[in-house]
C-alpha atoms as a PDB file:
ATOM      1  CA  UNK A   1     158.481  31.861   0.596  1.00  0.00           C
ATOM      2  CA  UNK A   2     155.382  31.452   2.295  1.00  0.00           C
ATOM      3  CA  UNK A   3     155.527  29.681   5.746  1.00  0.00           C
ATOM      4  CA  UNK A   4     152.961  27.114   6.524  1.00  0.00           C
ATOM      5  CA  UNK A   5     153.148  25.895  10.229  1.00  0.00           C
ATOM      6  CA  UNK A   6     151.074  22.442  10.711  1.00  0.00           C
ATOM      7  CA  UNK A   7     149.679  20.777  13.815  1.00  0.00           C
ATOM      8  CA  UNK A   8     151.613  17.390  14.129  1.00  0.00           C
ATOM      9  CA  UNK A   9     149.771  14.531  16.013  1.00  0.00           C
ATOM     10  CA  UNK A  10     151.704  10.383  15.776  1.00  0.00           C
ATOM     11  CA  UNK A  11     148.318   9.292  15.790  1.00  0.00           C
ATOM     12  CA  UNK A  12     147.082  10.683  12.355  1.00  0.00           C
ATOM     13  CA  UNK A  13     150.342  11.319  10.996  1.00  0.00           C
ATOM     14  CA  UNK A  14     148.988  10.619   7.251  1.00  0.00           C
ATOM     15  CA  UNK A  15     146.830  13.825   7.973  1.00  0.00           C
ATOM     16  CA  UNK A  16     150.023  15.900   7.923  1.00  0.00           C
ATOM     17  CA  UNK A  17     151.531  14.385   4.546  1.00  0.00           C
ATOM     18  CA  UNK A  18     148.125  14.432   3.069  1.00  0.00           C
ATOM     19  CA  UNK A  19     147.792  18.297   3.888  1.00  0.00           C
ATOM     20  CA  UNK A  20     150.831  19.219   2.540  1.00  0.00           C
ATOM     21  CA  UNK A  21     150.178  17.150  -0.529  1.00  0.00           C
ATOM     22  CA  UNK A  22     147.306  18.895  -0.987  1.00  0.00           C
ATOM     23  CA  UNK A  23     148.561  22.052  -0.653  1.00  0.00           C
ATOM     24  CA  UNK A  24     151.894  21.685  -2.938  1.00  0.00           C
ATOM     25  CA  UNK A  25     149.605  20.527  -5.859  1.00  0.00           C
ATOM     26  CA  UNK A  26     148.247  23.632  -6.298  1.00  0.00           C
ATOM     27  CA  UNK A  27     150.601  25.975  -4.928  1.00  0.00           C
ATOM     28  CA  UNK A  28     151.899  28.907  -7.164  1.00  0.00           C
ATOM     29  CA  UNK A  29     154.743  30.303  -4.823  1.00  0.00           C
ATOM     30  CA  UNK A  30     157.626  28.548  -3.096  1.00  0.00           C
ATOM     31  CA  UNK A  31     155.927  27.402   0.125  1.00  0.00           C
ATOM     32  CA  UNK A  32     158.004  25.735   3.387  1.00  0.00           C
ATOM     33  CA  UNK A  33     156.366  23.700   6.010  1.00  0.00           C
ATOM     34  CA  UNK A  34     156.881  23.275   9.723  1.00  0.00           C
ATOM     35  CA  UNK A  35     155.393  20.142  11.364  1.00  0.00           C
ATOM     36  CA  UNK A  36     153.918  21.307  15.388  1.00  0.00           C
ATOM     37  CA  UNK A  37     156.386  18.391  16.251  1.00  0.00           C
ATOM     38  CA  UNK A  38     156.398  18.220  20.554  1.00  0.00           C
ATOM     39  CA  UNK A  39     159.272  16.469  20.848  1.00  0.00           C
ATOM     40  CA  UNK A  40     161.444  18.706  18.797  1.00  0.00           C
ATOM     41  CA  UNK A  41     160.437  21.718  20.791  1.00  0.00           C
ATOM     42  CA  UNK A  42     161.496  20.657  24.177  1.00  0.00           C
ATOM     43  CA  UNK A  43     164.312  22.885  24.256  1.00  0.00           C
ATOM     44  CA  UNK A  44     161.912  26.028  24.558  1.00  0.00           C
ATOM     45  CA  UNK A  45     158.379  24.745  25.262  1.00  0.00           C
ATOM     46  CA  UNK A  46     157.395  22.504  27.972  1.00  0.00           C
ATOM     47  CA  UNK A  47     153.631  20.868  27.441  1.00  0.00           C
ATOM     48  CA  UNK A  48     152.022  20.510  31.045  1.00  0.00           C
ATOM     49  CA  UNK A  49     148.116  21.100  29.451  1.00  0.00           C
ATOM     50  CA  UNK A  50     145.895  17.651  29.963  1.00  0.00           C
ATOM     51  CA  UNK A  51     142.558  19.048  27.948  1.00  0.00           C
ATOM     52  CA  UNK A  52     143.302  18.321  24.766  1.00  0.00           C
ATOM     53  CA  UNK A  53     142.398  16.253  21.719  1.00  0.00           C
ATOM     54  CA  UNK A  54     145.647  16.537  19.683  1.00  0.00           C
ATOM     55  CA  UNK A  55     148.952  16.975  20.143  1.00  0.00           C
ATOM     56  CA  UNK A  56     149.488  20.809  18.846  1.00  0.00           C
ATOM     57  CA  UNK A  57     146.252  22.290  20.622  1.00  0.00           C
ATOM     58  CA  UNK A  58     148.606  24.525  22.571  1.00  0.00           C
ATOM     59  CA  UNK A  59     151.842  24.643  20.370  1.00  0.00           C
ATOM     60  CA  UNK A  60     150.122  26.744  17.693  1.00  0.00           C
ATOM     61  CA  UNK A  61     149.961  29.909  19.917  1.00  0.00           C
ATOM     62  CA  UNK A  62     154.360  29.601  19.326  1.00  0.00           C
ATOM     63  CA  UNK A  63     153.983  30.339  15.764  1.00  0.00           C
ATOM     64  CA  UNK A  64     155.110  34.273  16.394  1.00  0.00           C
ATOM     65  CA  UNK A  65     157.733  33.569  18.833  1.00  0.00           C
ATOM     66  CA  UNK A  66     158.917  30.431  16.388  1.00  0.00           C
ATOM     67  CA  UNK A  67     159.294  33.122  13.882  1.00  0.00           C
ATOM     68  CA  UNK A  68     161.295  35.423  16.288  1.00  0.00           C
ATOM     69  CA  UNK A  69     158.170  37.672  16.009  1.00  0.00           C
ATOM     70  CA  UNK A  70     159.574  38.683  11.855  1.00  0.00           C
ATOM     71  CA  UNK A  71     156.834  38.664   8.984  1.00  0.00           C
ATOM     72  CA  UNK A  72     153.878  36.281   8.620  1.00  0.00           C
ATOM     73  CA  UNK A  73     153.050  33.217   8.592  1.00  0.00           C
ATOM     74  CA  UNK A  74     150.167  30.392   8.143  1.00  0.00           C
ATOM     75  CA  UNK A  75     148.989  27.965  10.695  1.00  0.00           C
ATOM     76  CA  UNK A  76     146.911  25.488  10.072  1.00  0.00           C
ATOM     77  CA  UNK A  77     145.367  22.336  11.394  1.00  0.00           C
ATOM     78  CA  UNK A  78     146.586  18.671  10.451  1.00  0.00           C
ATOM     79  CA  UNK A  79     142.988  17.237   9.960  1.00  0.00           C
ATOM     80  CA  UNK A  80     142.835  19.560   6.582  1.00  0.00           C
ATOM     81  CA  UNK A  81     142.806  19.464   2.723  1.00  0.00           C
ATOM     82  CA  UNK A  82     143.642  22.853   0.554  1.00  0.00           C
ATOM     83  CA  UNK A  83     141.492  22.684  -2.742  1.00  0.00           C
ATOM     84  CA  UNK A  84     142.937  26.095  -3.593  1.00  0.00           C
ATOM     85  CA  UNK A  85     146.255  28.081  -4.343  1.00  0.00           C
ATOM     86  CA  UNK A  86     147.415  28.596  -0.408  1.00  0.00           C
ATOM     87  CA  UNK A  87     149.099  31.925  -2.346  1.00  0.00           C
ATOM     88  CA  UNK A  88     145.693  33.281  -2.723  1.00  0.00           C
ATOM     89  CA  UNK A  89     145.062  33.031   1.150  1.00  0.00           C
ATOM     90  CA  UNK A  90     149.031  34.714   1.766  1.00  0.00           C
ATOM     91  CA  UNK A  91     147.548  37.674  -0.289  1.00  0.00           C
ATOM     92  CA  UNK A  92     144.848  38.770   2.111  1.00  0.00           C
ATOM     93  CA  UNK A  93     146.938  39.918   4.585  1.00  0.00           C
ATOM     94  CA  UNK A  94     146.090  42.892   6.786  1.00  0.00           C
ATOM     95  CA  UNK A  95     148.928  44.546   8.344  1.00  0.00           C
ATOM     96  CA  UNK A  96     146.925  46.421  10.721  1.00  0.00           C
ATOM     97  CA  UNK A  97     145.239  43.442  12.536  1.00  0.00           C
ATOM     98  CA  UNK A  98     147.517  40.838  14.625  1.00  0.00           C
ATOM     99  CA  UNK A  99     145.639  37.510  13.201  1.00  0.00           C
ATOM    100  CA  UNK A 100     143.156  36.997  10.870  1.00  0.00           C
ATOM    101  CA  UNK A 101     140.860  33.898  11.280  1.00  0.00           C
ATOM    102  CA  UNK A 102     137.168  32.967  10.032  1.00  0.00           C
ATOM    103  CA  UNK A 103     134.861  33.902  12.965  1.00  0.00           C
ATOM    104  CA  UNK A 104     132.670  30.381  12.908  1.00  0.00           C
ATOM    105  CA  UNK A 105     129.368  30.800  14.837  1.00  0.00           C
ATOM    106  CA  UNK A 106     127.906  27.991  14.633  1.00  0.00           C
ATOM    107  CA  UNK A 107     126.686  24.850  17.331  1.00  0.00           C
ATOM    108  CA  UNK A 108     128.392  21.538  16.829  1.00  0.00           C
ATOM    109  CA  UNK A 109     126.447  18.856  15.683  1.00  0.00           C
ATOM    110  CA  UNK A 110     128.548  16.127  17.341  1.00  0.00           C
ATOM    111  CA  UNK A 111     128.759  15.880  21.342  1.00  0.00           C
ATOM    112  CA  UNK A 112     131.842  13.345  20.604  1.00  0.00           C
ATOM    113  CA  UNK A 113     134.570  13.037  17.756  1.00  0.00           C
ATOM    114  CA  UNK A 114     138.047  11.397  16.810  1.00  0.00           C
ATOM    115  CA  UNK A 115     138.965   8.745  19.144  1.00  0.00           C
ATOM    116  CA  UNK A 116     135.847   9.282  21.534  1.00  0.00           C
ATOM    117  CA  UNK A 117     136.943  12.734  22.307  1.00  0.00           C
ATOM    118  CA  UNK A 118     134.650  15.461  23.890  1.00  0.00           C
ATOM    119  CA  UNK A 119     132.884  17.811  21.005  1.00  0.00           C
ATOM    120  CA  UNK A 120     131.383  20.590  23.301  1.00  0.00           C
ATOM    121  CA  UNK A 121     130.552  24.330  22.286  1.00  0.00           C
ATOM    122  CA  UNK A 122     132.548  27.030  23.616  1.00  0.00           C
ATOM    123  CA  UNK A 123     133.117  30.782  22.107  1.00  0.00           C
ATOM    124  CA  UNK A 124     134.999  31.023  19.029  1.00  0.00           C
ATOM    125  CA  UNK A 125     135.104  27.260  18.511  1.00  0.00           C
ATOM    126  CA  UNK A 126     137.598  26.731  15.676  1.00  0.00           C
ATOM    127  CA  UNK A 127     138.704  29.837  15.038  1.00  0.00           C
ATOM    128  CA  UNK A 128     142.068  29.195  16.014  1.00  0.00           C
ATOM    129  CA  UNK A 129     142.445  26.282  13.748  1.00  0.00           C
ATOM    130  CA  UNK A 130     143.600  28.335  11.049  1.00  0.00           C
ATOM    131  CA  UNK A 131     145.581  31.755  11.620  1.00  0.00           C
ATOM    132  CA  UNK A 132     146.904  33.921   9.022  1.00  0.00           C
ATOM    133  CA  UNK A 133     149.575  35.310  11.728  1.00  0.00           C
ATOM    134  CA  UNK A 134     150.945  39.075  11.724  1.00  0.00           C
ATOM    135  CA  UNK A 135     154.170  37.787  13.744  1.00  0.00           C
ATOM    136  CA  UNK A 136     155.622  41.217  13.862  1.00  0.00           C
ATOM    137  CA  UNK A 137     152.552  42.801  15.502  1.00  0.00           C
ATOM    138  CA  UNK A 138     153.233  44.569  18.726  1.00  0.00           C
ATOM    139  CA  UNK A 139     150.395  42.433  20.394  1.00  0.00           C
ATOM    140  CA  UNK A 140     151.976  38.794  19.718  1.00  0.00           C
ATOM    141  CA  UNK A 141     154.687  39.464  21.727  1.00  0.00           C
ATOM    142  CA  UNK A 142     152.953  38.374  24.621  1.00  0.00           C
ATOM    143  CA  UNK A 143     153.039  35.026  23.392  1.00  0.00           C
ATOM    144  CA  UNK A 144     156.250  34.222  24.447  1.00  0.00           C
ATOM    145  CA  UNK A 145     156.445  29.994  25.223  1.00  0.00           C
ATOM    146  CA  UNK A 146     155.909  30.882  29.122  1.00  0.00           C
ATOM    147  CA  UNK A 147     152.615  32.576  28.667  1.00  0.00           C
ATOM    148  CA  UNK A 148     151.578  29.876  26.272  1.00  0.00           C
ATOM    149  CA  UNK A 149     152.593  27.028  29.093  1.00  0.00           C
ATOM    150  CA  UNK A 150     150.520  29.094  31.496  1.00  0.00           C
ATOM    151  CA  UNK A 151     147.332  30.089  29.864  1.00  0.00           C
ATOM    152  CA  UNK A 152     144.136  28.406  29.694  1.00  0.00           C
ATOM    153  CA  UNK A 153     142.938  27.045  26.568  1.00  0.00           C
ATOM    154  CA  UNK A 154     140.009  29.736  27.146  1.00  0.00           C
ATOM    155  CA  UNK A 155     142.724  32.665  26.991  1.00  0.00           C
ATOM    156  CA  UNK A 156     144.455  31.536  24.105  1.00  0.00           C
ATOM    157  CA  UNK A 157     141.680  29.924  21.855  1.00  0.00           C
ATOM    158  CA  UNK A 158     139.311  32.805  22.304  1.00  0.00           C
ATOM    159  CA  UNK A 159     142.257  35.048  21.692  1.00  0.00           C
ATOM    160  CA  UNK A 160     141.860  37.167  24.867  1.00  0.00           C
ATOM    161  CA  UNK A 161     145.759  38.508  24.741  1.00  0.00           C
ATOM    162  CA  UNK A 162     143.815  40.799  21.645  1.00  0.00           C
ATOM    163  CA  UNK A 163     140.905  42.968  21.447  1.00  0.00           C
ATOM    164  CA  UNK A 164     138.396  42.439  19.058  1.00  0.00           C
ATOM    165  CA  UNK A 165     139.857  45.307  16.507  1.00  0.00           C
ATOM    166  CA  UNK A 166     142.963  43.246  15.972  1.00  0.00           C
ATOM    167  CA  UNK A 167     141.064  40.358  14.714  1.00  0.00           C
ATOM    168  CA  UNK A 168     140.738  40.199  11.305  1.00  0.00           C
ATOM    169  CA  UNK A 169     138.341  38.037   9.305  1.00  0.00           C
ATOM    170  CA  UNK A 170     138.722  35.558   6.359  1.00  0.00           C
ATOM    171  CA  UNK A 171     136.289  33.937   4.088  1.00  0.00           C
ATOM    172  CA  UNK A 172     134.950  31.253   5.265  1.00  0.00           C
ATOM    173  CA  UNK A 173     135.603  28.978   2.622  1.00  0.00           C
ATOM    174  CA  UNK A 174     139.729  29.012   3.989  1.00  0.00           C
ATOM    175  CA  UNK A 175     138.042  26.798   7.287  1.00  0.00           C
ATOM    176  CA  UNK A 176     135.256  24.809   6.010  1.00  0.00           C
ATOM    177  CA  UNK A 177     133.978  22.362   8.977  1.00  0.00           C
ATOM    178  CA  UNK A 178     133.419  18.824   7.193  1.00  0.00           C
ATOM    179  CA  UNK A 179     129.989  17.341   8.434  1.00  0.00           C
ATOM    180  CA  UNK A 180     129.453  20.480  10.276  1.00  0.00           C
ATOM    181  CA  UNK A 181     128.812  22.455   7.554  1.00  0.00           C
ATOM    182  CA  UNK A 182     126.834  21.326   4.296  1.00  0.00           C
ATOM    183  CA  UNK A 183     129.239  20.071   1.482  1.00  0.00           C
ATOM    184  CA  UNK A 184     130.865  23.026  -0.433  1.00  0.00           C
ATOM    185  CA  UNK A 185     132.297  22.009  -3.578  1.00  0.00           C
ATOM    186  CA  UNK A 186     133.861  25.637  -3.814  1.00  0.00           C
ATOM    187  CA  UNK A 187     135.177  25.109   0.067  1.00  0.00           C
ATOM    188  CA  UNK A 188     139.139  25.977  -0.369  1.00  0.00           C
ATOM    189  CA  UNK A 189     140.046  24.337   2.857  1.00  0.00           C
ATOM    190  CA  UNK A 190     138.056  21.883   4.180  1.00  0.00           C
ATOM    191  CA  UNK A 191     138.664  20.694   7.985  1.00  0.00           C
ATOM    192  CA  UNK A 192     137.879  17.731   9.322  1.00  0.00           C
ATOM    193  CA  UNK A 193     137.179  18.745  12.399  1.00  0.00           C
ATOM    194  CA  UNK A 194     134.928  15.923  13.789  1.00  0.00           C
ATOM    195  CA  UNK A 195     137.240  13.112  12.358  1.00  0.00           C
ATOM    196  CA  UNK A 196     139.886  12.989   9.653  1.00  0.00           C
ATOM    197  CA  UNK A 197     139.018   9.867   7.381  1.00  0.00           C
ATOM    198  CA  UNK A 198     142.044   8.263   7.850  1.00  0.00           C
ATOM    199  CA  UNK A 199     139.960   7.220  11.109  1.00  0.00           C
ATOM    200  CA  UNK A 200     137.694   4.205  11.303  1.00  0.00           C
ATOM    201  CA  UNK A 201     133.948   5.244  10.809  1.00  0.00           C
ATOM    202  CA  UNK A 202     134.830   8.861   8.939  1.00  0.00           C
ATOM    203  CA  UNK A 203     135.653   7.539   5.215  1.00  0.00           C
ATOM    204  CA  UNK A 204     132.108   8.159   4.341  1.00  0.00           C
ATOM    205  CA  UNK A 205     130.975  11.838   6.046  1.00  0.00           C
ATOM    206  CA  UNK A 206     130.875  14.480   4.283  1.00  0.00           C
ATOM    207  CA  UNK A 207     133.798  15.310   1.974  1.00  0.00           C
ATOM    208  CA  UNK A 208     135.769  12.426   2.920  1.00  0.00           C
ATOM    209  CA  UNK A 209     135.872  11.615  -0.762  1.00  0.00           C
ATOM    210  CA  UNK A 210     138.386  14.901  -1.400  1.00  0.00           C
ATOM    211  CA  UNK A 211     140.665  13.772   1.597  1.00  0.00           C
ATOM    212  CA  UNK A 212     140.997  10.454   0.074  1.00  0.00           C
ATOM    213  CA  UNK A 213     141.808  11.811  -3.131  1.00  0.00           C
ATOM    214  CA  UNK A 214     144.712  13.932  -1.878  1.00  0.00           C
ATOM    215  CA  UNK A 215     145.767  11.097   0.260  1.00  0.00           C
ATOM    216  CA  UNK A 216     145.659   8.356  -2.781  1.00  0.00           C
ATOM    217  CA  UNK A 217     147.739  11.230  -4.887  1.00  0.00           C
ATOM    218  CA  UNK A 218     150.469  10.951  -2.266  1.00  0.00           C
ATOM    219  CA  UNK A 219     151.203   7.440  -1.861  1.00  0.00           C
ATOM    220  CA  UNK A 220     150.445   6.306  -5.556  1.00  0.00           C
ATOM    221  CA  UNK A 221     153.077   7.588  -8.064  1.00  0.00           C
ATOM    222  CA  UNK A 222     150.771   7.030 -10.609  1.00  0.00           C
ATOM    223  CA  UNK A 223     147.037   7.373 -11.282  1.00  0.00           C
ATOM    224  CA  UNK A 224     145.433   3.997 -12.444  1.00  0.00           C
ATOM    225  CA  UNK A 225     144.354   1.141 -10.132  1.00  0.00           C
ATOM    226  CA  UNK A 226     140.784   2.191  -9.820  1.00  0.00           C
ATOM    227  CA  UNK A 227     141.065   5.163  -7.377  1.00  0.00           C
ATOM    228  CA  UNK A 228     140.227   7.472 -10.046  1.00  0.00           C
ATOM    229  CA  UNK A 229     136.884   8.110  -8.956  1.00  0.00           C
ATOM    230  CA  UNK A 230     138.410  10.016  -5.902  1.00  0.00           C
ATOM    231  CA  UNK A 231     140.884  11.901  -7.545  1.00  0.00           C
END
């Protein structure tokens, strides 16, 4: 069983269900998924952090301690389509390195995104977005949920609990930035990073066309009805 943690947001909860769609279509192992959900973590995590443009910014960094710090796991970003087995990505784990991420370096394009949020530049923008996550390493047990309520989104997003040895590197076709990045018909994740198309103003950038598709295969039991051309 491969363990797929999701960010959760109410305000683009189609992203979620259109994720997972797009992931189950193609997966080739059993595969279980746990929605970031706030509200169903009050028991151990208390959110108190105001910078943030979504709901599981912070709630990611619980992924080890949510899997009492036992095996791996995957986390990955609502605002996402998989285009490719998600079995193939399980199989590049690295048990000597504590997460494994693709190391974007890149400039955004956009100063604003989603729902007039801020879009600025910072180091290792988006490499926390998705995390193949080596819960058992000795390192990740500092993230226990008080650390995580603590920190600064500088600390955790830039991974400063690690050193740079214990961060491993994926291709970066698992985190392809929509509109940031030129299309990529071979991208095997694609992230829409500066807005999800299920937003006003974002059905037409990039590779909103493949989002769409996954999203029409999940509410329509059966293809037909002229939405073809995004399937």
């Amino acid at each position: 069983m491969i363990p797929v943690y999701v960010g959760y947001d109410n305000r683009e909860a189609i992203a979620y269900h259109t994720f997972c769609q797009s992931v189950l279509s193609r997966a080739t192992s059993p595969v279980s998924f746990a929605p970031l959900v706030l509200n169903a973590m009050n028991k151990i995590y208390k959110e108190a952090h105001t910078d943030g443009s979504n709901s599981f910014i912070y709630s990611r960094f619980l992924v080890p301690h949510l899997q009492g710090y036992q095996g791996w796991a995957i986390f990955a970003d609502g605002d996402m389509t998989c285009h490719d087995d998600i079995a193939k990505l399980w199989e590049i784990r690295d048990p000597s390195k504590a997460v494994m991420v693709v190391k974007h370096d890149y400039k955004t394009k956009f100063s604003k995104k989603y729902l007039g949020n801020d879009n600025s530049d910072y180091p290792r923008k988006n490499w926390s977005s998705v995390i193949l996550w080596n819960c058992e390493h000795k390192a990740n047990r500092a993230l226990t949920p008080a650390f995580i309520e603590n920190a600064t989104g500088a600390q955790l997003h830039r991974f400063t609990w690690l050193t740079d040895e214990q961060i491993g590197e994926l291709p970066i076709e698992w985190n392809w930035l929509d509109s940031e990045y030129e299309v990529n018909e071979n991208a095997k994740l694609i992230h829409y990073t500066i807005g999800t198309p299920c937003f006003s103003g974002y059905q037409e950038s990039g590779q909103a066309n493949r989002w769409l598709g996954e999203y029409f295969q999940s509410i329509y039991p059966l293809k037909g009805r002229g939405l073809e051309s995004y399937v």
